[in-house]
PDB file of N, CA and C in Angstrom:
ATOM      1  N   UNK A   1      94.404  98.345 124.568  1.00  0.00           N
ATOM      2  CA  UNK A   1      94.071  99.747 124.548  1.00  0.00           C
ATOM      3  C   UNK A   1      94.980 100.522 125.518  1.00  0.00           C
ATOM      4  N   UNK A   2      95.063 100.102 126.715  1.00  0.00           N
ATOM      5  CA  UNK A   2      96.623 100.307 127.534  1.00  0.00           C
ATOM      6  C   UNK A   2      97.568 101.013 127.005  1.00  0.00           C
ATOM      7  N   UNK A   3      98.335 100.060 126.249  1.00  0.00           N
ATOM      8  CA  UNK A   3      99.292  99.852 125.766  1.00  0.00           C
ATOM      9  C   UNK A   3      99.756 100.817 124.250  1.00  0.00           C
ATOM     10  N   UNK A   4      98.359 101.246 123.725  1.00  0.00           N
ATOM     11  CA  UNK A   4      97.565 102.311 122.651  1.00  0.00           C
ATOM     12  C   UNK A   4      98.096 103.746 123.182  1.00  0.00           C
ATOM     13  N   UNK A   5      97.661 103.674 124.666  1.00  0.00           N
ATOM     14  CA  UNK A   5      97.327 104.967 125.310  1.00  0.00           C
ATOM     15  C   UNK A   5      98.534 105.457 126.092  1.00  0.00           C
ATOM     16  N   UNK A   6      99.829 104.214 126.254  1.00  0.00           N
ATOM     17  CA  UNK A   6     100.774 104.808 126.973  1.00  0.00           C
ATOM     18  C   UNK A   6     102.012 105.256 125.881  1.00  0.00           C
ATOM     19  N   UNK A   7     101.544 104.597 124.565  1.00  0.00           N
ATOM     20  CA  UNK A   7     102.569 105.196 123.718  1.00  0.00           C
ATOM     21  C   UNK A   7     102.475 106.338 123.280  1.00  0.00           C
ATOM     22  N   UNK A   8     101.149 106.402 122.884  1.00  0.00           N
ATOM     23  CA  UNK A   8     100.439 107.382 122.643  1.00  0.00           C
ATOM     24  C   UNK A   8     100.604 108.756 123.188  1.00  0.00           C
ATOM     25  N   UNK A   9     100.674 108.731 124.753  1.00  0.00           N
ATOM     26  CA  UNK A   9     101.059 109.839 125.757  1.00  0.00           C
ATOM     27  C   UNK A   9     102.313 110.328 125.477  1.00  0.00           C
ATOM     28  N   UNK A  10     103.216 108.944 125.210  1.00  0.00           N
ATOM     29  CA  UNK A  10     104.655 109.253 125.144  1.00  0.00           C
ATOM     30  C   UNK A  10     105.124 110.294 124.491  1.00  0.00           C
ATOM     31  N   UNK A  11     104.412 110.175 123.395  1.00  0.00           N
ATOM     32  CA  UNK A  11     104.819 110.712 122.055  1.00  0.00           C
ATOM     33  C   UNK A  11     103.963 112.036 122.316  1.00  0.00           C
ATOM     34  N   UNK A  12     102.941 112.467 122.964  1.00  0.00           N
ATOM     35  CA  UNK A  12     102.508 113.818 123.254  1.00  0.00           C
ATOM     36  C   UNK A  12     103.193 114.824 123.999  1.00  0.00           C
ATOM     37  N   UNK A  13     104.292 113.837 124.844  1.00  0.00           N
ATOM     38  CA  UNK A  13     105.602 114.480 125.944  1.00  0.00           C
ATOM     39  C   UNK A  13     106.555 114.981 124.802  1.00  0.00           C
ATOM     40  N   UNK A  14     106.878 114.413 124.169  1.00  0.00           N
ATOM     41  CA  UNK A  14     108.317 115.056 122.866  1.00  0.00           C
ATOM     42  C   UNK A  14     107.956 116.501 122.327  1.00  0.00           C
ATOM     43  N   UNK A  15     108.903 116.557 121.860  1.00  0.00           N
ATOM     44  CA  UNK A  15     108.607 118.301 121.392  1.00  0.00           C
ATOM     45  C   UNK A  15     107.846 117.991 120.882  1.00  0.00           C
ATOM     46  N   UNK A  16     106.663 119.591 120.181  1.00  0.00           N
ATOM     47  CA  UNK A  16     105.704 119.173 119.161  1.00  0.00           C
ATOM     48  C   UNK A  16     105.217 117.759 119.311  1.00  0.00           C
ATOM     49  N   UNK A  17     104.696 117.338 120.276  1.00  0.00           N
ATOM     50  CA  UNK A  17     104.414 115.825 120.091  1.00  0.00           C
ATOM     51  C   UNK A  17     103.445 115.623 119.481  1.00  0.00           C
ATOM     52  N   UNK A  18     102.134 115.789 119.862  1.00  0.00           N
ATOM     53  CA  UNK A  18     100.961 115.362 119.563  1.00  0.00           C
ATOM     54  C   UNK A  18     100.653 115.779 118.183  1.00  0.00           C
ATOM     55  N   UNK A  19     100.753 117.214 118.022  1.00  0.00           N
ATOM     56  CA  UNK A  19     100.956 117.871 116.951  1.00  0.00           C
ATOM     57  C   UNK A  19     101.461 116.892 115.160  1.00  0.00           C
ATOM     58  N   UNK A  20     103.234 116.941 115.886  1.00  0.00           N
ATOM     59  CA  UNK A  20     104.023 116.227 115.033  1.00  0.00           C
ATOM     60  C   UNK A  20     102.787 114.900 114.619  1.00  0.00           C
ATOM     61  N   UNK A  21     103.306 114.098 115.950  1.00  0.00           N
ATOM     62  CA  UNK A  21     102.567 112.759 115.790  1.00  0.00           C
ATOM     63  C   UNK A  21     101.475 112.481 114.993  1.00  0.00           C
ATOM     64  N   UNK A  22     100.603 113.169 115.267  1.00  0.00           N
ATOM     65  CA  UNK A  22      99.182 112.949 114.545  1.00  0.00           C
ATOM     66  C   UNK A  22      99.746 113.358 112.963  1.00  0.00           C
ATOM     67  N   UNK A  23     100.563 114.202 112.599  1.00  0.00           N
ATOM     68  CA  UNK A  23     100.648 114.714 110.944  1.00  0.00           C
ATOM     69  C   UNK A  23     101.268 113.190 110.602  1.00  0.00           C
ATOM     70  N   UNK A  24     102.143 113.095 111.280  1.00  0.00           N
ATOM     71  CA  UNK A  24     102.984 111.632 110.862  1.00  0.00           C
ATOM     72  C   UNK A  24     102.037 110.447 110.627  1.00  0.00           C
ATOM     73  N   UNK A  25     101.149 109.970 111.468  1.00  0.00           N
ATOM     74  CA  UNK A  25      99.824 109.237 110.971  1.00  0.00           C
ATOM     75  C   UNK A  25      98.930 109.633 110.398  1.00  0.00           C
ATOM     76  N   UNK A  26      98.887 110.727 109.706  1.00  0.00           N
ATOM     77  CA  UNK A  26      97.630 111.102 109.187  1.00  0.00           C
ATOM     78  C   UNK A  26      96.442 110.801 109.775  1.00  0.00           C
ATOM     79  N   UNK A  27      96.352 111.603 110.908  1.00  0.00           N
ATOM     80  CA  UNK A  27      95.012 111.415 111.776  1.00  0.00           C
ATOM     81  C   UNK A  27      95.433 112.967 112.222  1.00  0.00           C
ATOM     82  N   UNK A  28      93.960 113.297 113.015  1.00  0.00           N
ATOM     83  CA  UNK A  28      93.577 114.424 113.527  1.00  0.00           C
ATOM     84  C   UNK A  28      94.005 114.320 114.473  1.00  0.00           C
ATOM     85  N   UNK A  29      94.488 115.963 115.716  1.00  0.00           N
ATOM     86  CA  UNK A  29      94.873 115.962 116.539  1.00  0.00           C
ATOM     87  C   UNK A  29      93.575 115.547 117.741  1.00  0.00           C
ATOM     88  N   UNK A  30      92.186 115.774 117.651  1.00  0.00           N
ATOM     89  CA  UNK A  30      91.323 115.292 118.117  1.00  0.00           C
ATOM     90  C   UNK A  30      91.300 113.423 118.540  1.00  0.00           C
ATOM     91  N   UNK A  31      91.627 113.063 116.848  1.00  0.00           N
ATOM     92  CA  UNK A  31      91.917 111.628 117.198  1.00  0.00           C
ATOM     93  C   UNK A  31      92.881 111.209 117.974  1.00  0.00           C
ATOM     94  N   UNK A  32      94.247 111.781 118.135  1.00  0.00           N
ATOM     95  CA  UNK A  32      95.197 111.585 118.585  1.00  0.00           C
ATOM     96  C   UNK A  32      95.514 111.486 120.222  1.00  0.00           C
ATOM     97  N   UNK A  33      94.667 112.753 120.447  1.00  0.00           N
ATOM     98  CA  UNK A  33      94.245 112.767 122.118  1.00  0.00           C
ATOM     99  C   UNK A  33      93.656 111.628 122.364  1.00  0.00           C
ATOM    100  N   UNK A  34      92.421 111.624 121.718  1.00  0.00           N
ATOM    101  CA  UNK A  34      91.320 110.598 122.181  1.00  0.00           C
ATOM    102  C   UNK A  34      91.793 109.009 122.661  1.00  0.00           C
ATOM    103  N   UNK A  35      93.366 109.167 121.616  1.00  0.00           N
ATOM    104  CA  UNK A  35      94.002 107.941 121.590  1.00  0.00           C
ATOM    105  C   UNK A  35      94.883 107.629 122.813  1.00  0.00           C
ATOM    106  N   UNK A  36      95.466 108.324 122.694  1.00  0.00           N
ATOM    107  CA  UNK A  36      95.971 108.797 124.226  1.00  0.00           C
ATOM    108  C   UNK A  36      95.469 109.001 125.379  1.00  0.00           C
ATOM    109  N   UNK A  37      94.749 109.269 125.621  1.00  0.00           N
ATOM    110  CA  UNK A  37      93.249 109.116 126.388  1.00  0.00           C
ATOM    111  C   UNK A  37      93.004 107.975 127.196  1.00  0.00           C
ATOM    112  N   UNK A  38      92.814 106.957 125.849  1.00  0.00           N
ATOM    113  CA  UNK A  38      92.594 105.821 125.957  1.00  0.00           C
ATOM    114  C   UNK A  38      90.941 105.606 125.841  1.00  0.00           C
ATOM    115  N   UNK A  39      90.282 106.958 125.117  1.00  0.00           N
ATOM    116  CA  UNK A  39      88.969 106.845 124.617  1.00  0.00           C
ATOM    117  C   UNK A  39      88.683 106.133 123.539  1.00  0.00           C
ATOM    118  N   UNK A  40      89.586 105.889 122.793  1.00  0.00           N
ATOM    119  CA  UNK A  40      89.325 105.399 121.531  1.00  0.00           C
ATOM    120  C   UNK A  40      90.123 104.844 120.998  1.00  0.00           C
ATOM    121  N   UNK A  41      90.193 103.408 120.166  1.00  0.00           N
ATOM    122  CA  UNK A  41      91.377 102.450 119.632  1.00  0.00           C
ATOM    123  C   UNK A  41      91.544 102.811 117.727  1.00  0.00           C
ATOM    124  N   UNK A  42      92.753 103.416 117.840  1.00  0.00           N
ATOM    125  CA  UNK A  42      93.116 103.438 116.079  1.00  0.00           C
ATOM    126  C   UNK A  42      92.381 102.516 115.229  1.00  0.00           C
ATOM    127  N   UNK A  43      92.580 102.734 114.349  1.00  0.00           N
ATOM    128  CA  UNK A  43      92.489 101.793 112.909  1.00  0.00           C
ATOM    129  C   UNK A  43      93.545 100.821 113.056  1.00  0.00           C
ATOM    130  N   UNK A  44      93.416 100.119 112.323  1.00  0.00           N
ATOM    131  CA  UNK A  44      94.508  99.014 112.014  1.00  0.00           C
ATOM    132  C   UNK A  44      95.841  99.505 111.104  1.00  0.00           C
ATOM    133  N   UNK A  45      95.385 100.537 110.590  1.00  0.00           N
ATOM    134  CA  UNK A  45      96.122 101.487 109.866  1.00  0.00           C
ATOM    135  C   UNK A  45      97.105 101.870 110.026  1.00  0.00           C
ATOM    136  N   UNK A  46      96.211 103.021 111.383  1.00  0.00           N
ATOM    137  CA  UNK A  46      97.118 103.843 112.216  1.00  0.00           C
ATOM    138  C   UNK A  46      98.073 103.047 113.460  1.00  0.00           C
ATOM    139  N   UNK A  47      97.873 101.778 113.592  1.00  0.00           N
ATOM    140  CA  UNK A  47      98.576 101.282 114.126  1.00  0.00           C
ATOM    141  C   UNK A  47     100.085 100.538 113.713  1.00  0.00           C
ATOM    142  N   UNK A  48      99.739 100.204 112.391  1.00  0.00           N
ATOM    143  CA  UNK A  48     100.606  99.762 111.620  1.00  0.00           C
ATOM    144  C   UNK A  48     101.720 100.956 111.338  1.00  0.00           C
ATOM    145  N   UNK A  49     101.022 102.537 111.100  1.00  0.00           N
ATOM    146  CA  UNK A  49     101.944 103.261 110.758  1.00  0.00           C
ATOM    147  C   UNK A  49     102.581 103.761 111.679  1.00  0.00           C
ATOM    148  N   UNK A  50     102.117 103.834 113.344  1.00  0.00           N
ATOM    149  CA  UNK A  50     103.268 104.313 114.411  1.00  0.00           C
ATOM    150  C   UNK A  50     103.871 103.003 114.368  1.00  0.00           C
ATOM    151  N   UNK A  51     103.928 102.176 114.372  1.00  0.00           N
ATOM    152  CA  UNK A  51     104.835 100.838 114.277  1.00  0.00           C
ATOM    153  C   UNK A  51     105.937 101.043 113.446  1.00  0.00           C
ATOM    154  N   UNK A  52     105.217 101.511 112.179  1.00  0.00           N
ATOM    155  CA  UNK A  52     106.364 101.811 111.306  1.00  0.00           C
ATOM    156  C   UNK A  52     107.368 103.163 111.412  1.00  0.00           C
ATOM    157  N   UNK A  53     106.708 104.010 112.013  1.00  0.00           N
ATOM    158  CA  UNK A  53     107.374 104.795 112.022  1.00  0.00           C
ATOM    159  C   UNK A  53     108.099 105.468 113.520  1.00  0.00           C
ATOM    160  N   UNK A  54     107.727 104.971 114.527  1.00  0.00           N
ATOM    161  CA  UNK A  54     108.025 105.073 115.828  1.00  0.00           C
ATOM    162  C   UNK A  54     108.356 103.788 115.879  1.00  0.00           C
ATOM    163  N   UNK A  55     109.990 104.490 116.549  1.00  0.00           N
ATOM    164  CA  UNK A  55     111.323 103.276 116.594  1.00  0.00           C
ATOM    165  C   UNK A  55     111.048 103.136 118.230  1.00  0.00           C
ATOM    166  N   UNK A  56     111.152 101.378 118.173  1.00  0.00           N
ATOM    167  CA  UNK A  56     110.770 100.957 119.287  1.00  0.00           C
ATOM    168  C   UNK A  56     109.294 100.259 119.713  1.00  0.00           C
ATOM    169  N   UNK A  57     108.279 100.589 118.577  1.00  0.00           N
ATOM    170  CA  UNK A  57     106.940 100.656 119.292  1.00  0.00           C
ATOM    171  C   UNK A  57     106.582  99.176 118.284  1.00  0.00           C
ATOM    172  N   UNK A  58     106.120  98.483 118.939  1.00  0.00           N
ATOM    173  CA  UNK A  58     105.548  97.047 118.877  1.00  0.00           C
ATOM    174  C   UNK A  58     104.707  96.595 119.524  1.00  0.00           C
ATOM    175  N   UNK A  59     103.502  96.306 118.808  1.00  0.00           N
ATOM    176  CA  UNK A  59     101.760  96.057 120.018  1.00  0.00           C
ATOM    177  C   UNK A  59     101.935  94.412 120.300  1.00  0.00           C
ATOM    178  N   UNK A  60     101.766  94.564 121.652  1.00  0.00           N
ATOM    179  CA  UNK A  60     101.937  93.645 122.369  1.00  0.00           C
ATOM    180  C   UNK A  60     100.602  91.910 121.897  1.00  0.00           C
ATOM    181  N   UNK A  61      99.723  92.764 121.946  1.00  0.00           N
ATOM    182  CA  UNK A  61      98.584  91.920 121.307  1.00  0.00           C
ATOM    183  C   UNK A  61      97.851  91.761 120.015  1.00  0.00           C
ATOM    184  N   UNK A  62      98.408  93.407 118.972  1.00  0.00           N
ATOM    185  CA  UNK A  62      97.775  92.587 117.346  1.00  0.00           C
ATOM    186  C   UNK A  62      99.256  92.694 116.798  1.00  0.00           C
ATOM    187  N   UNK A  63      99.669  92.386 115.611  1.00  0.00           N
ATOM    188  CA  UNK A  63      99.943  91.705 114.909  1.00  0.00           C
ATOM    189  C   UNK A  63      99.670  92.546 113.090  1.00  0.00           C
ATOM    190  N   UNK A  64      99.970  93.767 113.303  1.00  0.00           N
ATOM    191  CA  UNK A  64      99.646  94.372 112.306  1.00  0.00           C
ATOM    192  C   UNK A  64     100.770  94.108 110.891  1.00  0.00           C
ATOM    193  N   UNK A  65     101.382  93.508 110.965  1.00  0.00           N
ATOM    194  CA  UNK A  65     102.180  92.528 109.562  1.00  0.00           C
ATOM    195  C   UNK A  65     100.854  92.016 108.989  1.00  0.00           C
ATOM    196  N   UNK A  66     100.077  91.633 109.567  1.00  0.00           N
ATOM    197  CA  UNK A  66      98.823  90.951 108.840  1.00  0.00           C
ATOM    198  C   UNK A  66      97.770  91.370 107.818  1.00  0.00           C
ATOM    199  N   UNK A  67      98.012  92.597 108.024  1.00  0.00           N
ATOM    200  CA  UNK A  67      96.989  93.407 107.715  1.00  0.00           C
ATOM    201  C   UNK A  67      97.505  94.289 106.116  1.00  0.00           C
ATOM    202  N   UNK A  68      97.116  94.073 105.279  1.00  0.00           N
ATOM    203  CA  UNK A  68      97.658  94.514 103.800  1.00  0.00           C
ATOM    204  C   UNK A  68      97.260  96.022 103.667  1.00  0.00           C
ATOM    205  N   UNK A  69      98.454  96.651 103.487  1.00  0.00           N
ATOM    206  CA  UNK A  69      98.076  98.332 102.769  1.00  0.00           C
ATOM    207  C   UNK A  69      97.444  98.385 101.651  1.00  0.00           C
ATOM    208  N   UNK A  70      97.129  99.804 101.585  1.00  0.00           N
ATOM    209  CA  UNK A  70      96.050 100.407 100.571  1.00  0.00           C
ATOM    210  C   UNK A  70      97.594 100.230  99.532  1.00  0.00           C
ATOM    211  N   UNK A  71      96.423 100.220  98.130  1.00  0.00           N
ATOM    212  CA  UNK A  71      97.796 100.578  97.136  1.00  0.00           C
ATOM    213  C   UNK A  71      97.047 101.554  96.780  1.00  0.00           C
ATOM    214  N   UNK A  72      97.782 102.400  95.876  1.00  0.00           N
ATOM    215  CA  UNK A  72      97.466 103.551  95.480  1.00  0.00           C
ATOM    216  C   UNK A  72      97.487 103.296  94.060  1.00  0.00           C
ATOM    217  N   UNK A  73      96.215 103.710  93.122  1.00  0.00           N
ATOM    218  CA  UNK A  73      96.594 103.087  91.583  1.00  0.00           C
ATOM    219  C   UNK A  73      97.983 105.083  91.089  1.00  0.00           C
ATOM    220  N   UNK A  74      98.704 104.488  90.391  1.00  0.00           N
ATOM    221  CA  UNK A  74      99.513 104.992  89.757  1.00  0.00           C
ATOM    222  C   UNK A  74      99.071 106.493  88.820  1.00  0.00           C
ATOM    223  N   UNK A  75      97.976 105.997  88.438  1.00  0.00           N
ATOM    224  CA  UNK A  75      97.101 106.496  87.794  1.00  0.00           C
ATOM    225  C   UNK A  75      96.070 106.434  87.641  1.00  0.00           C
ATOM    226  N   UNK A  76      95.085 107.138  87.090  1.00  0.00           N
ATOM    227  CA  UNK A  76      93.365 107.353  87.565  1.00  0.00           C
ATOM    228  C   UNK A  76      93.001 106.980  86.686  1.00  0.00           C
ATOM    229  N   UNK A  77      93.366 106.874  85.324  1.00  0.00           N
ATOM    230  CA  UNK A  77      93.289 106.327  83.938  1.00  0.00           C
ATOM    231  C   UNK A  77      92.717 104.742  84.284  1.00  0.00           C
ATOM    232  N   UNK A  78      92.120 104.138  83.364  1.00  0.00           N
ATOM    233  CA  UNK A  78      91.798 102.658  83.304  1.00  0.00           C
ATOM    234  C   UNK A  78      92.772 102.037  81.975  1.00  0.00           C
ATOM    235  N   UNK A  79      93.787 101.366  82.625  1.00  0.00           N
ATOM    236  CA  UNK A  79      94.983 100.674  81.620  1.00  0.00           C
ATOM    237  C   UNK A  79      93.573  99.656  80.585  1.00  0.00           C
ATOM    238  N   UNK A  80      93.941 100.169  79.458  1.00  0.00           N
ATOM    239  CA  UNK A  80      93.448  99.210  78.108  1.00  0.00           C
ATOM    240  C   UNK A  80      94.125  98.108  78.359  1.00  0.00           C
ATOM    241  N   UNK A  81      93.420  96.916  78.004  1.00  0.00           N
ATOM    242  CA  UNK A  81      94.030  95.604  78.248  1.00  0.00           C
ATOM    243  C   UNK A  81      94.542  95.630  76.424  1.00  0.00           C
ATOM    244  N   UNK A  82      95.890  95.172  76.102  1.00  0.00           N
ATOM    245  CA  UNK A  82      96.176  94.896  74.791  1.00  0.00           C
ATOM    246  C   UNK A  82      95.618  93.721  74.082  1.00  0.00           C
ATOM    247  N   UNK A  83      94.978  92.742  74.391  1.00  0.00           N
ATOM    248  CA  UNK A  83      93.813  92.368  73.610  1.00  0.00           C
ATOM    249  C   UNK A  83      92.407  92.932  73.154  1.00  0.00           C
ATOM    250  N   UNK A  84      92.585  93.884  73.987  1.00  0.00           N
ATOM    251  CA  UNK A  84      91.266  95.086  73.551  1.00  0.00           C
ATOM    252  C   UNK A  84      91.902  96.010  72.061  1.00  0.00           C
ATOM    253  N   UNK A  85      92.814  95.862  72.082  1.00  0.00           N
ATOM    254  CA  UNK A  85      93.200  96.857  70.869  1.00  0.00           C
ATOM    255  C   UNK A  85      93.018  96.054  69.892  1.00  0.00           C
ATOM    256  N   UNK A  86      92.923  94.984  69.954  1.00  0.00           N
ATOM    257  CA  UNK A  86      92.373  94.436  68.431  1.00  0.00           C
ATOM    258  C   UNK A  86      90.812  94.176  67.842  1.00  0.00           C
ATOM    259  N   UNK A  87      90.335  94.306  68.554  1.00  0.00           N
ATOM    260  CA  UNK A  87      88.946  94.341  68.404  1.00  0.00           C
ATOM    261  C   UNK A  87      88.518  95.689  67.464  1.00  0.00           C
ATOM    262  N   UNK A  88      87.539  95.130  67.040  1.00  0.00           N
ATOM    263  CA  UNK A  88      87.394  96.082  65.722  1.00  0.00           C
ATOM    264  C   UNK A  88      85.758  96.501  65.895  1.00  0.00           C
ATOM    265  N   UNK A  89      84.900  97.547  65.341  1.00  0.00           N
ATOM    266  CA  UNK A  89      84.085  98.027  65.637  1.00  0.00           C
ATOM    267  C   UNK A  89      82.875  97.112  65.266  1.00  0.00           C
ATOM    268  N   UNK A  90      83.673  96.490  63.989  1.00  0.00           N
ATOM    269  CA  UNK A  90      82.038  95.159  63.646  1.00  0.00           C
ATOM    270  C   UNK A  90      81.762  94.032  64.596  1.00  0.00           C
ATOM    271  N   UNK A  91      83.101  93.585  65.717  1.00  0.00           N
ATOM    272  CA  UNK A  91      82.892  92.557  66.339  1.00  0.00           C
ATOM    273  C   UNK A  91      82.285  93.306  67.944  1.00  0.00           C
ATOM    274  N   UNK A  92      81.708  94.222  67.985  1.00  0.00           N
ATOM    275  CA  UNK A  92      81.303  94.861  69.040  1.00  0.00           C
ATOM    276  C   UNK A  92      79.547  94.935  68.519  1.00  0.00           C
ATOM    277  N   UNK A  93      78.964  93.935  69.633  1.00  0.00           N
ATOM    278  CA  UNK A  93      77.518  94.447  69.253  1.00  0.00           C
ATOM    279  C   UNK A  93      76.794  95.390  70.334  1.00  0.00           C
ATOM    280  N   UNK A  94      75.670  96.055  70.163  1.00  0.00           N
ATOM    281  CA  UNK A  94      75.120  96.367  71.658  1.00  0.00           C
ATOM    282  C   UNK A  94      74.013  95.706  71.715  1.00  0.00           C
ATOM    283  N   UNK A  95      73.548  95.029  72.925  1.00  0.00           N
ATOM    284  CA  UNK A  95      72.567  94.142  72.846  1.00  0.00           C
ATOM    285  C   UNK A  95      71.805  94.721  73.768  1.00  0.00           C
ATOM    286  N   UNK A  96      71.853  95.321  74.128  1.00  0.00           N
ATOM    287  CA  UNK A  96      70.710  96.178  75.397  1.00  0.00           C
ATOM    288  C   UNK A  96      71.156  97.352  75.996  1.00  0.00           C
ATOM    289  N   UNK A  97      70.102  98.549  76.122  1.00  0.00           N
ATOM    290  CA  UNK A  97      70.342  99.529  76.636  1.00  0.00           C
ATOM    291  C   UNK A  97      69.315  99.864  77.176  1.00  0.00           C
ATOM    292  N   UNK A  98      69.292  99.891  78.505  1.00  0.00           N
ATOM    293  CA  UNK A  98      68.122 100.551  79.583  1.00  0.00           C
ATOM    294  C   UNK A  98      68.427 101.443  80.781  1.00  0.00           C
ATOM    295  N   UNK A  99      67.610 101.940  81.083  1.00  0.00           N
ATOM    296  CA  UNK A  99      67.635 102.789  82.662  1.00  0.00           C
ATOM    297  C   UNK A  99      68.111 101.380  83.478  1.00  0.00           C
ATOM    298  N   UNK A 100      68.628 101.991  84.575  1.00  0.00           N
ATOM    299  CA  UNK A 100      68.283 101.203  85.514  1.00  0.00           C
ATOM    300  C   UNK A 100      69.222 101.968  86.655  1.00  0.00           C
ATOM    301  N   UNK A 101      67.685 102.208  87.539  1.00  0.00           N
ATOM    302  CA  UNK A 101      67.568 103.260  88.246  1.00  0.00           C
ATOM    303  C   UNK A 101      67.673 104.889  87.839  1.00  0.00           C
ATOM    304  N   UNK A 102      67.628 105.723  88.111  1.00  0.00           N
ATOM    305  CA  UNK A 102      67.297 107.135  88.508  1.00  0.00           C
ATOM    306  C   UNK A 102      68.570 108.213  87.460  1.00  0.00           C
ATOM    307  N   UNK A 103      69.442 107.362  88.098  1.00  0.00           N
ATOM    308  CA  UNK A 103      70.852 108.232  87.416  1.00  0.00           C
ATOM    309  C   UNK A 103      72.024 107.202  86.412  1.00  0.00           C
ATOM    310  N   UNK A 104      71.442 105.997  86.022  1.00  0.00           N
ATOM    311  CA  UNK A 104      72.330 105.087  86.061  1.00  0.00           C
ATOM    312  C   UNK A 104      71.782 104.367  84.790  1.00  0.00           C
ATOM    313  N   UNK A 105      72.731 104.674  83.582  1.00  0.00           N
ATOM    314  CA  UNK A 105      72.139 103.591  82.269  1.00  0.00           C
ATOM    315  C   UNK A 105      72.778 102.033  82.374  1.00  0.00           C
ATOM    316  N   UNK A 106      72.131 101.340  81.755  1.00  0.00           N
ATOM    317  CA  UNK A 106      72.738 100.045  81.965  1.00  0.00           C
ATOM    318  C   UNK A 106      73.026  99.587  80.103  1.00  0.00           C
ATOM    319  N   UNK A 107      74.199  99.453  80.290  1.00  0.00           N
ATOM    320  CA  UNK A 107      74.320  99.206  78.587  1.00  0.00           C
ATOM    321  C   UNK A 107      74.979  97.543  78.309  1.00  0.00           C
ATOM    322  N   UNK A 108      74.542  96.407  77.377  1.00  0.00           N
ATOM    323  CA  UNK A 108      75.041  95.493  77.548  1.00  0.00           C
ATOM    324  C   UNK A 108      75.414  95.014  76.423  1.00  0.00           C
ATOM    325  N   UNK A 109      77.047  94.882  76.244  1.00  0.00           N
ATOM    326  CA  UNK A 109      77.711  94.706  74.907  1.00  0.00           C
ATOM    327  C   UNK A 109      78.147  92.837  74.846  1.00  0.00           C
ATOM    328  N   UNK A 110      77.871  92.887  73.633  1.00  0.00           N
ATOM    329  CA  UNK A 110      78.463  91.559  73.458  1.00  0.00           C
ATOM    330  C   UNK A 110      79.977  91.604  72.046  1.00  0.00           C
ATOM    331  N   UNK A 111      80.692  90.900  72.537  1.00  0.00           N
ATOM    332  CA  UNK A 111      82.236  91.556  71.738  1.00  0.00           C
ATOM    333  C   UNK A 111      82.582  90.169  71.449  1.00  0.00           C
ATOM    334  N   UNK A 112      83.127  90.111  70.095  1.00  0.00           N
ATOM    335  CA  UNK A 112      83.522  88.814  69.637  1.00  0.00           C
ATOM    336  C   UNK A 112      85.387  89.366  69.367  1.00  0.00           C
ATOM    337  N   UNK A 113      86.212  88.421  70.077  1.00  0.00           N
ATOM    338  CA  UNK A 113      87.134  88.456  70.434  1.00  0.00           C
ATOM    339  C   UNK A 113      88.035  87.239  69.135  1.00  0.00           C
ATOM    340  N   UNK A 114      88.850  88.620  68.518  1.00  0.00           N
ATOM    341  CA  UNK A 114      89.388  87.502  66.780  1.00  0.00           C
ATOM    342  C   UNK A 114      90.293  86.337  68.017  1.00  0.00           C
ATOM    343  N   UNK A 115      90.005  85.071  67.094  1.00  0.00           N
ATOM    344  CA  UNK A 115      90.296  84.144  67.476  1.00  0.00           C
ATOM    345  C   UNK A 115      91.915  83.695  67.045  1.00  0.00           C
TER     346      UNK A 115
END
């Protein structure tokens, strides 16, 4: 957390520091102080991304290579699997349809897949 808080400062000394800094991690300037501070320890996130993006800066004790990024889907769409396009409307049965819960239908298909 030290080590959080002295880079952290560093980068509040540069022009626009804190300012800059925090847009560059996508964190709040609230968070950013706090970090600096030494009130409060980033995400694993935000650590990974001043790493990445502040030349020079390497945490002495984690190890954020470890830690896998978000992916972002491409699109919001749900990709059709191309074995779904052959399925035809007679090999689709519905075998149950109920509530379940308040806001939430529960529908349960059974699909015969041409062989």
């Amino acid at each position: 957390m030290a080590q959080v808080a002295r880079v952290f400062t560093s980068k509040k000394k540069e022009k626009d520091g804190a300012k800059r800094a925090a847009k560059e991690l996508g964190i709040s300037l609230a968070s950013f102080y706090k970090y600096a501070a030494g009130d409060d320890l980033p995400r694993m996130e935000v650590l990974r991304a001043a790493q990445q993006k502040w030349k020079g800066v390497k945490w002495d004790l984690i190890d954020v290579s470890q830690i896998t990024e978000k992916k972002e889907l491409s699109s919001p769409e749900q990709y059709v699997l191309s074995f779904l396009q052959e399925v035809r409307t007679e090999d689709v049965e519905i075998a149950r349809i109920g509530p379940k819960g308040e806001r939430v239908l529960q529908v349960l298909l059974n699909i015969r897949f041409p062989g």
